[in-house]
N, C-alpha and C. Protein backbone atom coordinates (compact mmCIF):
# COMPACT_ATOMS: atom_id res chain seq x y z
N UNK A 1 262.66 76.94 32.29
CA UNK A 1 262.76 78.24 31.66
C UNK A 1 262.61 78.09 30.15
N UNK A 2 263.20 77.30 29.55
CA UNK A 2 263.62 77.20 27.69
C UNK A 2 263.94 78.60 27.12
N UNK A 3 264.43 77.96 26.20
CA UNK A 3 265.06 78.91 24.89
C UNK A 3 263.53 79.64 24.29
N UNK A 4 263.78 80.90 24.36
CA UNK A 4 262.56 81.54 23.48
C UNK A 4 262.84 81.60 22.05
N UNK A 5 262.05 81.66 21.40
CA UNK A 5 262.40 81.99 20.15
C UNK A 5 260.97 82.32 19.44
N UNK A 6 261.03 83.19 17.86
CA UNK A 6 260.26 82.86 17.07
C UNK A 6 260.46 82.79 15.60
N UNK A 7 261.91 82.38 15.13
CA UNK A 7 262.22 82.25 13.75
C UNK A 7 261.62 80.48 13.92
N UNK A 8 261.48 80.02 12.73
CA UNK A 8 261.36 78.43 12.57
C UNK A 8 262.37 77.55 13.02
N UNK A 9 261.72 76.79 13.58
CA UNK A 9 262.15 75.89 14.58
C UNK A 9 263.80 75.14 13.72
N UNK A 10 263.23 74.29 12.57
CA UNK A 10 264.20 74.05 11.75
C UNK A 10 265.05 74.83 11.21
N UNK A 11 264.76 76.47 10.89
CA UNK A 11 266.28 76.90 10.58
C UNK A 11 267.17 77.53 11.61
N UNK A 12 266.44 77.71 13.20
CA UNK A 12 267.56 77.72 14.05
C UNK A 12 268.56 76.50 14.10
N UNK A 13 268.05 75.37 14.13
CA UNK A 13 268.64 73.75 14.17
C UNK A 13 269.60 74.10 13.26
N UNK A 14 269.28 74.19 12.37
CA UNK A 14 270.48 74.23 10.53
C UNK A 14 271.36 75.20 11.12
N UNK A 15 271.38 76.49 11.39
CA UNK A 15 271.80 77.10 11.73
C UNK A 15 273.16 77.03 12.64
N UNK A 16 272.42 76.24 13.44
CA UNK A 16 273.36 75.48 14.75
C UNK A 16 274.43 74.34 14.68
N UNK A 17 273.90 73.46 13.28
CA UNK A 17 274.59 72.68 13.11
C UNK A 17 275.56 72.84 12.34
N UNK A 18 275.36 73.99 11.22
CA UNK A 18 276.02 74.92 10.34
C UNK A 18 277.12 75.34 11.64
N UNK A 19 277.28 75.78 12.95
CA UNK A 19 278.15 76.79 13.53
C UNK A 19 278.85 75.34 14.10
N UNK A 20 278.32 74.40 14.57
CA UNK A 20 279.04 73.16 15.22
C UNK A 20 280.02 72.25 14.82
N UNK A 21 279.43 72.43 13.62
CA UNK A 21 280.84 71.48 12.76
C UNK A 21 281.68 71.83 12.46
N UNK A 22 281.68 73.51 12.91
CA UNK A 22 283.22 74.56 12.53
C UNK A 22 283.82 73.91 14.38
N UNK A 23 283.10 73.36 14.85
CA UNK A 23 283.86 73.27 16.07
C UNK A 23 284.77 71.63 15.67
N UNK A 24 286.52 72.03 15.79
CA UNK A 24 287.31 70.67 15.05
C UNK A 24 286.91 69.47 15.81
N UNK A 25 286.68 69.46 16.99
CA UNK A 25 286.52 68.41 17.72
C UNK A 25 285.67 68.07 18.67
N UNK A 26 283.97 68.51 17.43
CA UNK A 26 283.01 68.28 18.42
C UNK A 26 282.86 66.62 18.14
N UNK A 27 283.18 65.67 17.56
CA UNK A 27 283.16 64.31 17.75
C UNK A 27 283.22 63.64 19.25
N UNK A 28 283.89 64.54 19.70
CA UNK A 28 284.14 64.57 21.32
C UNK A 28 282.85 64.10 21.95
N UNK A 29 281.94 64.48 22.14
CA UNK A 29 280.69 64.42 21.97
C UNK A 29 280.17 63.32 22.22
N UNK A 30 280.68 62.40 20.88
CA UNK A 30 279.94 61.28 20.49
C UNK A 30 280.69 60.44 21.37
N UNK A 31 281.93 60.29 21.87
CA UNK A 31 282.77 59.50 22.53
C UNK A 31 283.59 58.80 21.41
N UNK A 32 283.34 59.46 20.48
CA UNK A 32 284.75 59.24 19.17
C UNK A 32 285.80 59.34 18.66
N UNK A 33 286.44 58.90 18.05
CA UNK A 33 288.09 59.16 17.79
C UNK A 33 287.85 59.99 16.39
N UNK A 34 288.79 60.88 15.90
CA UNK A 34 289.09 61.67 15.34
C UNK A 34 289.03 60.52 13.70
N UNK A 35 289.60 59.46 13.72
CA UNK A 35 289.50 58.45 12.86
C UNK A 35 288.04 57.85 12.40
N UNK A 36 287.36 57.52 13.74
CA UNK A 36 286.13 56.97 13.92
C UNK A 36 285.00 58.06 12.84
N UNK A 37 285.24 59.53 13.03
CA UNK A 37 284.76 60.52 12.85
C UNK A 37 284.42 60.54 11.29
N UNK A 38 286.01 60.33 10.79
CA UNK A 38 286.27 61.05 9.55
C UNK A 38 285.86 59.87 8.71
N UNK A 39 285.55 58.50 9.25
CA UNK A 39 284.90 57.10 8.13
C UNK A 39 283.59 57.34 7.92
N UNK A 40 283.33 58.44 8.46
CA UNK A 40 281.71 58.82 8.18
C UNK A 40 281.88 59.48 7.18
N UNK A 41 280.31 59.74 6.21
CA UNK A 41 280.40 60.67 5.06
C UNK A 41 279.86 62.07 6.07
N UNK A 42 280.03 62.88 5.03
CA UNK A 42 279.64 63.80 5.18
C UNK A 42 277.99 63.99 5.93
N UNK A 43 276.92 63.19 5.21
CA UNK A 43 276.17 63.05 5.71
C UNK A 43 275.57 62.52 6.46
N UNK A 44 276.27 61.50 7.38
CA UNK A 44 276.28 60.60 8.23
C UNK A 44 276.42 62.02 9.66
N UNK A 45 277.75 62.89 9.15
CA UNK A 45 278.20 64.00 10.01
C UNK A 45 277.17 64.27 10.31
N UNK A 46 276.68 64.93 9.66
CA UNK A 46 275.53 66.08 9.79
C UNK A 46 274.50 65.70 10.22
N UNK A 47 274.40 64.17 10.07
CA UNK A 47 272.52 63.99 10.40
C UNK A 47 273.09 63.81 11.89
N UNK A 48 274.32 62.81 12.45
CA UNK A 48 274.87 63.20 13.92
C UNK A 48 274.76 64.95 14.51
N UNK A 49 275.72 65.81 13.63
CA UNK A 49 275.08 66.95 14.29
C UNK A 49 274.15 67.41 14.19
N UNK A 50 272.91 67.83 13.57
CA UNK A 50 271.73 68.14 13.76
C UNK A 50 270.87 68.05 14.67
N UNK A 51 271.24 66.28 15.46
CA UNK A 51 270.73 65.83 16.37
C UNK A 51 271.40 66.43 17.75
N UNK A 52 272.52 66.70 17.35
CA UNK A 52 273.03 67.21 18.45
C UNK A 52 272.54 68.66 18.64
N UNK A 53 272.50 69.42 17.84
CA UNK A 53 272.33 70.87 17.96
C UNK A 53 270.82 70.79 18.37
N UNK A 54 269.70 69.78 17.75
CA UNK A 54 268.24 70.09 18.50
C UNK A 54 268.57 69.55 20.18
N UNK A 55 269.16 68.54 20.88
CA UNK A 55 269.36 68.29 22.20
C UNK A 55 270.16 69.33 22.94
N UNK A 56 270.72 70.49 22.19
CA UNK A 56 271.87 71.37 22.89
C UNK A 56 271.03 72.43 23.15
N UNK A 57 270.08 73.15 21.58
CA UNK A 57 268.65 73.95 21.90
C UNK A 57 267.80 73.78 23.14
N UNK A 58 267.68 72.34 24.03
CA UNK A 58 266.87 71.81 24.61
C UNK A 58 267.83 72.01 25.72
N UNK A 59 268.91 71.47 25.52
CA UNK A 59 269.40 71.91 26.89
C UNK A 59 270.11 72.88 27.34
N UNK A 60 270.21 74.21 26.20
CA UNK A 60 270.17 75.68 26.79
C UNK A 60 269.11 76.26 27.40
N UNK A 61 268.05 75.42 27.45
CA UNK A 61 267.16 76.10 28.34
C UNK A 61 267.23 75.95 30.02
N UNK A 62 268.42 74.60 29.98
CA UNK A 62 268.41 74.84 31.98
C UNK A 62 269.84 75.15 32.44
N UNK A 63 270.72 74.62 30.92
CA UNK A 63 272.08 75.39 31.37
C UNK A 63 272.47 76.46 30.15
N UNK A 64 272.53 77.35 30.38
CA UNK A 64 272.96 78.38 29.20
C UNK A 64 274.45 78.42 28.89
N UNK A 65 274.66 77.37 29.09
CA UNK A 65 276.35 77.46 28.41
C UNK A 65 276.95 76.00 28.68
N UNK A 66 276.98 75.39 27.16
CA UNK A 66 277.68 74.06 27.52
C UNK A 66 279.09 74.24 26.87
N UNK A 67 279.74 73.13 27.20
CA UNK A 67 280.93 73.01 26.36
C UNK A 67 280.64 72.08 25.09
N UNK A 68 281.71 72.18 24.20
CA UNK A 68 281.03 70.48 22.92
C UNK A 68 282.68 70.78 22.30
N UNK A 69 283.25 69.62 22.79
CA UNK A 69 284.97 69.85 22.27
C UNK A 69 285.32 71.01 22.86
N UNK A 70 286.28 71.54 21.91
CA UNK A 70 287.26 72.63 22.17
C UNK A 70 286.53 73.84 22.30
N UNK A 71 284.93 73.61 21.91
CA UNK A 71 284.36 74.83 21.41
C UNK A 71 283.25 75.16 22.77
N UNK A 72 282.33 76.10 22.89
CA UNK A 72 281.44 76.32 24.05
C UNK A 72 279.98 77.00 23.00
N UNK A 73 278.74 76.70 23.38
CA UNK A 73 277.83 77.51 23.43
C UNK A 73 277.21 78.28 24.31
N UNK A 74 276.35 79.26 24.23
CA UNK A 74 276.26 79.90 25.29
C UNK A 74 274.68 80.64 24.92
N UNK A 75 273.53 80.75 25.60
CA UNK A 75 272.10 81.15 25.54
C UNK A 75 272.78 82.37 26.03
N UNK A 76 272.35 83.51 25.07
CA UNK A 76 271.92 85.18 25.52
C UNK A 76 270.68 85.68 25.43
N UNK A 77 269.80 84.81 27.04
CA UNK A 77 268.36 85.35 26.63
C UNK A 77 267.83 86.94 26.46
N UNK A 78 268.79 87.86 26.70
CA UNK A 78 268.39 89.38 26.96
C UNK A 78 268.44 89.57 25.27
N UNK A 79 269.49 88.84 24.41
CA UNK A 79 269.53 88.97 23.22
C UNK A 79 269.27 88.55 22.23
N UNK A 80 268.72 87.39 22.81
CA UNK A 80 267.96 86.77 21.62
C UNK A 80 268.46 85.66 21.30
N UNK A 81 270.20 85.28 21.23
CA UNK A 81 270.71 84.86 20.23
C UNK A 81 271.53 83.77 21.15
N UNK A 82 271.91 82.61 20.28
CA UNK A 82 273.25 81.39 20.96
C UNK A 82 274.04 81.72 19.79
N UNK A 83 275.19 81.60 21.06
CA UNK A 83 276.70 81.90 20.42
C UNK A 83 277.60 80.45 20.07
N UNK A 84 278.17 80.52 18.95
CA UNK A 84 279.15 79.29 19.05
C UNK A 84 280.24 79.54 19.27
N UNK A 85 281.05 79.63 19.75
CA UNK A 85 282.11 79.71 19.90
C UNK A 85 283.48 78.68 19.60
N UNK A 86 283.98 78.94 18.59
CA UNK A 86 284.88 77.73 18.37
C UNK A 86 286.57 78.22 18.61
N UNK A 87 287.26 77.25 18.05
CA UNK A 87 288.43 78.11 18.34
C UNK A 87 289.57 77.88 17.07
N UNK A 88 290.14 78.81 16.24
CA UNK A 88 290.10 79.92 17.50
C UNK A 88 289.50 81.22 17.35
N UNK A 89 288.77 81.53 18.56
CA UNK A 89 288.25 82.68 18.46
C UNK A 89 287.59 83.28 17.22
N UNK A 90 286.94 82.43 16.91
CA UNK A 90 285.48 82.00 15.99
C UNK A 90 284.15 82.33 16.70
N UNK A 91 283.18 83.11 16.83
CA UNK A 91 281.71 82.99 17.07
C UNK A 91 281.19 83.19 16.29
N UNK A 92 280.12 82.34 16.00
CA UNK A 92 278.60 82.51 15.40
C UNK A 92 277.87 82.77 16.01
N UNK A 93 276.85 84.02 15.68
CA UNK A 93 275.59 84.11 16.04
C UNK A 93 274.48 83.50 15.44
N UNK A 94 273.82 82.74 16.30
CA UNK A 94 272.30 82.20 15.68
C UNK A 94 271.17 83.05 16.49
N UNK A 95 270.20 83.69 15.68
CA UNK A 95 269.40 84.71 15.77
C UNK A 95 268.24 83.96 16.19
N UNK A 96 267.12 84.25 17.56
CA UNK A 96 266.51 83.24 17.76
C UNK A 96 265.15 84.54 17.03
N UNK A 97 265.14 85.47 16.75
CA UNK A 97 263.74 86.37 16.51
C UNK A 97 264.24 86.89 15.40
C-alpha cells in the first residue's frame, strides 16, 4: 500500500524526528538504557532518530500504527497526516500534502 504523500520527502522525515524525540523513551527502540542514551550528543540523537523516523515512514505503509516507547504513531490515510503521539497526551501532526 505505502504512505502517500506530496510535501518533500526530507521535511516530512525532519518533521517526524522533530515529533519523536518528544517521545521520553524512544531509546527503547534502540535496545538502550536511558544512560546509554544520554552519553550521546545531541547529534549522535538525532542522526539515530532520523533514521528511525525514515524506517517508521516505510513501515506505516503495511502497519499504520506502531508503538516506539511510551509513545505510538499512527498513518491517517483518509487525512493525510501521521500522528505522534507521546505522553502525556501530546500529538503531533505531520502533514503528508
Amino acid at each position: 500500500m505505502g504512505v502517500k504523500f506530496n510535501r518533500e520527502y526530507e521535511d516530512i522525515v525532519e518533521d517526524m524526528a522533530k515529533a519523536i524525540i518528544s517521545i521520553q523513551d524512544c531509546y527503547d527502540l534502540f535496545e538502550m538504557t536511558q544512560d546509554d542514551w544520554s552519553l550521546m550528543d545531541q547529534a549522535e540523537q538525532m542522526g539515530c532518530i532520523r533514521t528511525l523516523a525514515d524506517d517508521i515512514f516505510y513501515g506505516l505503509g503495511n502497519l499504520p500504527m506502531l508503538t516506539i516507547g511510551s509513545g505510538k504513531i499512527e498513518y491517517d490515510a483518509s487525512n493525510h497526516i501521521i500522528k505522534v503521539s507521546t505522553v502525556p497526551q501530546v500529538t503531533h501532526l505531520i502533514h503528508l500534502i
